[in-house]
Protein backbone atom coordinates (compact mmCIF):
# COMPACT_ATOMS: atom_id res chain seq x y z
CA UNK A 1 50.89 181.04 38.18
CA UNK A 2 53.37 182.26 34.93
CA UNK A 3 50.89 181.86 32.08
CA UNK A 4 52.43 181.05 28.96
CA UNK A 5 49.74 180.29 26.69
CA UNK A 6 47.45 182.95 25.09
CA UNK A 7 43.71 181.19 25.93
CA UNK A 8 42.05 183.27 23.29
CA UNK A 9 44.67 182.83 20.73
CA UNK A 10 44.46 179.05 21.05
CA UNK A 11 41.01 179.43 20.72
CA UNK A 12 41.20 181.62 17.82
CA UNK A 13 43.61 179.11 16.19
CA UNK A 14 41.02 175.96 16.46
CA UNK A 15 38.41 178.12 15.04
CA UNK A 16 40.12 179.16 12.12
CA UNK A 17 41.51 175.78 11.55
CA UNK A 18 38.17 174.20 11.64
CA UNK A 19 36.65 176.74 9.06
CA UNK A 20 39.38 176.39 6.65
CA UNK A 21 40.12 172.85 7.09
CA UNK A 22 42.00 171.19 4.47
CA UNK A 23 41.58 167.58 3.05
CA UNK A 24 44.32 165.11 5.28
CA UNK A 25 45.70 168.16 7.66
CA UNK A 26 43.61 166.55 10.59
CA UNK A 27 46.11 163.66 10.17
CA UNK A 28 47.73 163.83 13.34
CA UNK A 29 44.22 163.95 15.39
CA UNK A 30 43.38 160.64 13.31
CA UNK A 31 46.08 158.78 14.32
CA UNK A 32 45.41 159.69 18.26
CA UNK A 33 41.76 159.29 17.69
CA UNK A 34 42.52 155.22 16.18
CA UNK A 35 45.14 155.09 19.38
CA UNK A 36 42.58 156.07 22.16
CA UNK A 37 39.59 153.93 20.47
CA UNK A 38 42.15 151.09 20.76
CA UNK A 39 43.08 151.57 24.03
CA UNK A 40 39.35 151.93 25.04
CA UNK A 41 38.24 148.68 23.14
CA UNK A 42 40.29 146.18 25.55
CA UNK A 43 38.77 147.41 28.48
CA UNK A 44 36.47 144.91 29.43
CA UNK A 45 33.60 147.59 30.29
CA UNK A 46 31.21 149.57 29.06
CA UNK A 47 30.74 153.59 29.89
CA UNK A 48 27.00 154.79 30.42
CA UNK A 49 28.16 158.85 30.09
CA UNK A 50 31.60 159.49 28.25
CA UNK A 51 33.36 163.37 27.20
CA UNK A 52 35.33 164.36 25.08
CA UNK A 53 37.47 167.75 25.94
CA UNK A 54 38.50 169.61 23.25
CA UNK A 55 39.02 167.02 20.37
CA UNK A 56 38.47 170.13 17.67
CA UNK A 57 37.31 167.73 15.04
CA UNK A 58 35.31 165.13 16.77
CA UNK A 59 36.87 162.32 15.34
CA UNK A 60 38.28 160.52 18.74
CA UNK A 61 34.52 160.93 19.78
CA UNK A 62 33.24 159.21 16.32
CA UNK A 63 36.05 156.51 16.87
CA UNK A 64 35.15 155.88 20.59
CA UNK A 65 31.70 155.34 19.95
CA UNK A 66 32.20 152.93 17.24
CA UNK A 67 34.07 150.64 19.91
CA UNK A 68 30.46 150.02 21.34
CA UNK A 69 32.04 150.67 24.63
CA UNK A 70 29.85 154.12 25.31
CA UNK A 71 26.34 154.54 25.69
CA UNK A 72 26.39 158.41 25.38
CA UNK A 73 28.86 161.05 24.84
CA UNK A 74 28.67 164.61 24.65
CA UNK A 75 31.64 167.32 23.77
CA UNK A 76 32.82 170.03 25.15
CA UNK A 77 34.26 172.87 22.71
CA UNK A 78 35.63 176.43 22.58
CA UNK A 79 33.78 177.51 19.75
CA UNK A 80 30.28 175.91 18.78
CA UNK A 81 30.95 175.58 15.37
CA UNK A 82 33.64 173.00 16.06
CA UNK A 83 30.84 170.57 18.02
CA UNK A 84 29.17 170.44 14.29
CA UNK A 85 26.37 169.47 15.26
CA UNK A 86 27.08 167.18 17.87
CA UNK A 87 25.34 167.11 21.35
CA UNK A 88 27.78 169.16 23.52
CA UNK A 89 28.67 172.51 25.07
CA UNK A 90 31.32 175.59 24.80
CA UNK A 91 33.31 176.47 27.53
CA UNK A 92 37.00 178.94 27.77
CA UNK A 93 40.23 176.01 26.77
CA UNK A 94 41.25 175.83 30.38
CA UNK A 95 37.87 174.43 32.68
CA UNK A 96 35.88 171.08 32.57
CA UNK A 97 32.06 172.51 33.15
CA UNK A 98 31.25 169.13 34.37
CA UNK A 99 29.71 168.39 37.59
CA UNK A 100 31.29 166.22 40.00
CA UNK A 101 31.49 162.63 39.54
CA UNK A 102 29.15 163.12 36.40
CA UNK A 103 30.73 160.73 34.01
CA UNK A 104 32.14 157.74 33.56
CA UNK A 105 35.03 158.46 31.17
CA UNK A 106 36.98 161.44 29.84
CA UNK A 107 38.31 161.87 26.53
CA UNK A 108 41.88 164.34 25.77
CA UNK A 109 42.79 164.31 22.23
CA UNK A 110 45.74 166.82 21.97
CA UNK A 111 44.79 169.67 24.32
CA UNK A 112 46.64 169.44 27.53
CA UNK A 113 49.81 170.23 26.34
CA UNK A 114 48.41 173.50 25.80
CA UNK A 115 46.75 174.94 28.95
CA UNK A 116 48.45 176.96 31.82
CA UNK A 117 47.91 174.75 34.67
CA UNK A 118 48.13 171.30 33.69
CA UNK A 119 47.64 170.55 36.69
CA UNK A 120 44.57 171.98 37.73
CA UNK A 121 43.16 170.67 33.95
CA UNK A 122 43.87 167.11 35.70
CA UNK A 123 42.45 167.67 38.91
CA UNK A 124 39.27 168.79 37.21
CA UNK A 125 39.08 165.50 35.33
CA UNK A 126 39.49 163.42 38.03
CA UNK A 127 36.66 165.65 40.00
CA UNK A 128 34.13 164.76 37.32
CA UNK A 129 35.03 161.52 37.07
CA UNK A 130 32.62 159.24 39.11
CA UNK A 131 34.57 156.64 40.95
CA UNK A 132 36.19 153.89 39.16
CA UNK A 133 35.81 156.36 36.02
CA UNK A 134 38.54 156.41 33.31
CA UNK A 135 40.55 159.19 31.34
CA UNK A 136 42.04 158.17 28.32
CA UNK A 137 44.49 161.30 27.02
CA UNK A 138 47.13 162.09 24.46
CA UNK A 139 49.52 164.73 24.82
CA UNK A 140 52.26 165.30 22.55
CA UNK A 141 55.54 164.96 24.58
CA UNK A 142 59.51 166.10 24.51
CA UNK A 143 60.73 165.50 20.88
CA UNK A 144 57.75 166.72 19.03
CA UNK A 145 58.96 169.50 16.28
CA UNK A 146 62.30 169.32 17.79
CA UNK A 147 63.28 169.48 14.03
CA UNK A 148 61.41 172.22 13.35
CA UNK A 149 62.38 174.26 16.82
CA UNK A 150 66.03 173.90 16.30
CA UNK A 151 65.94 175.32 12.27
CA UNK A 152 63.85 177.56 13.96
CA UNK A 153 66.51 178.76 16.35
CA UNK A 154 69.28 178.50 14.67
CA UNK A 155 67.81 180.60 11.87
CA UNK A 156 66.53 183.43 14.20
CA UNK A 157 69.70 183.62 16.10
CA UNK A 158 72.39 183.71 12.81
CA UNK A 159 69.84 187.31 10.97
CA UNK A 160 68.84 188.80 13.97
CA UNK A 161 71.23 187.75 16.64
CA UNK A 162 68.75 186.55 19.16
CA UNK A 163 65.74 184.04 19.50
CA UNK A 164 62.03 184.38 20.50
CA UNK A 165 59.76 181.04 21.47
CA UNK A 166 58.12 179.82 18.44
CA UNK A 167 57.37 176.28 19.19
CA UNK A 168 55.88 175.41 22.35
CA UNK A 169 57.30 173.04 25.03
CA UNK A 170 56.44 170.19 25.50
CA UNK A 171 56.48 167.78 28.49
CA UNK A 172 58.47 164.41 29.66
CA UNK A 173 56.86 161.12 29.72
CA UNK A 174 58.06 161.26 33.43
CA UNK A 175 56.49 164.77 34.28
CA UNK A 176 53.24 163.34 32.36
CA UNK A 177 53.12 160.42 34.79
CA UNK A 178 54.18 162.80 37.79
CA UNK A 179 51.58 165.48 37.09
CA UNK A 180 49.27 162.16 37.00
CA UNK A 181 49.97 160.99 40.24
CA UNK A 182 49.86 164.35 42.14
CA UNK A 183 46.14 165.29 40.36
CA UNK A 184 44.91 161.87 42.47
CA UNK A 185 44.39 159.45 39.56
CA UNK A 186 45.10 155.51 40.54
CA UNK A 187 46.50 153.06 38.70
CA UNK A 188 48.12 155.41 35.90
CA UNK A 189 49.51 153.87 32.53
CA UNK A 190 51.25 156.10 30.22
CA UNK A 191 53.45 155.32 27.50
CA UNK A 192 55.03 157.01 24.23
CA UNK A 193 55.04 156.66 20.49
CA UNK A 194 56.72 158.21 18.06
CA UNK A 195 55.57 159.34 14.56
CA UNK A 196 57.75 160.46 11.51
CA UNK A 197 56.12 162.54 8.77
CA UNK A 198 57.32 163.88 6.15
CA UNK A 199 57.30 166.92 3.92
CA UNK A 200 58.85 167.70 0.27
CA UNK A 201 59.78 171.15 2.52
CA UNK A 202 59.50 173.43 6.35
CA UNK A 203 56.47 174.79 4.26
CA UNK A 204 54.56 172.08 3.59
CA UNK A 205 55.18 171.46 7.54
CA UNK A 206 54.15 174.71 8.24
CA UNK A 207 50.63 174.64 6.78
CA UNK A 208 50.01 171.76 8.28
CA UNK A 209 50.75 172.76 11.71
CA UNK A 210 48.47 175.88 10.47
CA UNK A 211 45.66 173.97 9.10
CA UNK A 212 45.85 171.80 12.60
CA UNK A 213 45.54 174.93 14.53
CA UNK A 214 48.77 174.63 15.72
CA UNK A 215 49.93 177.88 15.27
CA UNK A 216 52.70 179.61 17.95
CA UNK A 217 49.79 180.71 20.73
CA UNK A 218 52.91 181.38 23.34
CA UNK A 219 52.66 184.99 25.19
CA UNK A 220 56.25 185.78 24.76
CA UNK A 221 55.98 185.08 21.29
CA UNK A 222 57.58 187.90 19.45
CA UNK A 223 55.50 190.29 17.76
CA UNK A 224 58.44 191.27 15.42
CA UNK A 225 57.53 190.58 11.48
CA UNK A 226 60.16 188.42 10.53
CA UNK A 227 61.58 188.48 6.81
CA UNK A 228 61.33 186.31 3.62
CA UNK A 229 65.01 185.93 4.17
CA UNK A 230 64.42 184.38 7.93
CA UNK A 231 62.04 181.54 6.48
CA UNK A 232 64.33 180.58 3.29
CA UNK A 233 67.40 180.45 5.67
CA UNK A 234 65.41 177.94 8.26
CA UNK A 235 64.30 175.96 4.80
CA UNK A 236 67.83 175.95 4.36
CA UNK A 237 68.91 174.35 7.55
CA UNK A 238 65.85 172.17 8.09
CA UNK A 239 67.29 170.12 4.61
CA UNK A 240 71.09 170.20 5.19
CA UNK A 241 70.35 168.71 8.89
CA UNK A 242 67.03 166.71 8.50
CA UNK A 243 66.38 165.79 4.61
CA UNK A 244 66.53 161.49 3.88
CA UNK A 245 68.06 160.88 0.72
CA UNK A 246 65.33 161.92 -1.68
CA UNK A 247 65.46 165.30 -0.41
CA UNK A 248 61.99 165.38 1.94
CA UNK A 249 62.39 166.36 5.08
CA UNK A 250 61.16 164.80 8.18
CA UNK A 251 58.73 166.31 11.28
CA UNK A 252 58.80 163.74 14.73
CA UNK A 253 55.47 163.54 16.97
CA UNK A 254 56.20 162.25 19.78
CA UNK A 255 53.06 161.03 21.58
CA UNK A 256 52.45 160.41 25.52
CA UNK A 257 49.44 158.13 25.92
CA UNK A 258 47.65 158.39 29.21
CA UNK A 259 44.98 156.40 30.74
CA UNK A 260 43.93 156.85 34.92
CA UNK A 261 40.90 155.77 37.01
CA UNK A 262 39.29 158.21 39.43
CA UNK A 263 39.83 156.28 43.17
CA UNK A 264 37.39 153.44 43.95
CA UNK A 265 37.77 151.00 47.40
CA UNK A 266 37.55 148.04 44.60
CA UNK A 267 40.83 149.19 42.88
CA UNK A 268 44.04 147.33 43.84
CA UNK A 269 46.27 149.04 46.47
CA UNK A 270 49.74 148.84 47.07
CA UNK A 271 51.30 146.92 49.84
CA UNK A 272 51.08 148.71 53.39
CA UNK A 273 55.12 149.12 54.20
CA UNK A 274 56.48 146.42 56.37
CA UNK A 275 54.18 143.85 54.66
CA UNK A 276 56.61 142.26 51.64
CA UNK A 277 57.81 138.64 51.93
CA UNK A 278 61.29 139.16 50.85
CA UNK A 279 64.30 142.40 51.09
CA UNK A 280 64.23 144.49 47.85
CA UNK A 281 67.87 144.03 48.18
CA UNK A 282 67.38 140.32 47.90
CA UNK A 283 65.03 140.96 44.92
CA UNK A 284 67.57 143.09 43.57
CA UNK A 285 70.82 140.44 43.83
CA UNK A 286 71.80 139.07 40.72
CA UNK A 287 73.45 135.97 42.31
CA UNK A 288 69.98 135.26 44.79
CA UNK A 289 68.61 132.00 43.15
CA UNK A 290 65.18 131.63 41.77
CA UNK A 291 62.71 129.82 43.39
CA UNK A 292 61.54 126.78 41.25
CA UNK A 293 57.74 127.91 41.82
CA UNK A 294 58.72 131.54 40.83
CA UNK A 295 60.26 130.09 37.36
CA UNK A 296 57.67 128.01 36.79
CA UNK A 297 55.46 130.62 37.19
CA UNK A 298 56.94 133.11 35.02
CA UNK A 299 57.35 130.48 32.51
């Protein structure tokens, strides 16, 4: 496996952030953390032993529990400051030190997009999972701080006539739901939202990301110091291409929400091949008529 993410950088990052946190940086984690409380609040069940991975500030824990939905929940953290107090445990950014089929639901708030093997992160999950257990994620997808990334480029490649990474990748919805599917989670639901912030400049943007511990943690990452003149010339480009009218710039966060169940015999299953009542290319004919009890049924 290519790793592309320095583990002890990352974790180095979150620390930091959490000791120097600002007043209203931790923005972006209160938005998932409302998200994944609402997401848990309509299911119509209630979670004796709940995590959450990783959620640096605590808050999706603080906003899960308030749902009433969990009886206990613990954290698990790479730096014991960050669990503040909280009943939880530290462990490196890329394991789940849970045992098998320990818990009832899993909490991701904004981590996965940053491990090696996503997949292996997943497989975990589902592992500690009991069955019929639940994971409720958020991973910032394809089109986050594409903004930022192409200034970014553009910049580095007009002064010094090539580009490093400096803003990680991110996934596709579709990979999401693939990566999903192949870890062994039924019945996955994912979809995407889309956030627009913005910033009187790139940085304002900047320390934000900082203050979020969102800083570039990518192993090729070049180690190059980069001049004054590099970061005034991305400014440049980030308001000719991406300023509204009043001059303030705008940052996208794109995020994937992801929710799976760990396998259980009660689950629904799909239908066994051979045992549908009609062709899909009957299904699929625009000029097939409609049943009447089909309509009505719709209706």
């Amino acid at each position: 496996m290519n790793e592309i993410f320095d583990e002890a950088l990352i974790a180095r990052n979150r620390s930091r952030a959490w000791a120097q946190r600002a007043q209203g940086a931790d923005f972006l984690l209160e938005l998932t953390a409302r998200e994944l409380a609402d997401r848990l609040s309509i299911v119509e069940r209630r979670f004796d032993k709940a995590v959450e991975l990783f959620g640096g500030t605590g808050l999706t824990a603080e906003a899960a529990l308030a749902t009433g939905k969990i009886a206990d929940l613990e954290r698990v953290e790479t730096d014991a400051a960050l669990l503040a107090g909280t009943a939880g445990s530290v462990t490196n950014f890329e394991s789940v030190p849970l045992a098998p089929q320990s818990v009832n639901l899993i909490l991701s708030p904004l981590s996965l997009h940053l491990t090696n093997d996503t997949p292996g992160m997943l497989i975990q999950m589902r592992r500690a999972l009991k069955p019929d257990g639940l994971l409720l994620a958020a991973i910032p997808g394809a089109g986050t701080l594409a903004e930022l990334r192409d200034v970014l480029l553009a910049a580095e490649t007009e002064i010094y006539g090539g580009a490093s990474p400096r803003v990680v990748p991110f996934a596709d919805i579709r990979d999401i739901g693939a990566l999903m599917q192949r870890s062994g989670f039924a019945l996955p639901v994912i979809d995407e939202e889309s956030f627009t912030v913005r910033y009187d400049h790139i940085f304002a943007l900047m320390r934000d990301l900082k203050a979020m511990g969102m800083g570039n943690p990518l192993i090729g990452r070049s180690r190059r110091p980069v001049s004054r003149r590099f970061f005034m010339r991305a400014a440049e480009l980030y308001a000719e291409r991406y300023a509204d009218p009043d001059g303030r710039i705008r940052a996208t966060f794109s995020i994937v929400f992801v929710s799976g169940w760990a396998p259980h015999e009660s689950q629904q299953k799909p239908l066994k091949p051979g045992s549908a009542k009609m062709r899909l290319a009957d299904a699929l004919d625009p000029n097939r008529s409609v049943p009447t009890t089909a309509r009505e049924s719709k209706d």
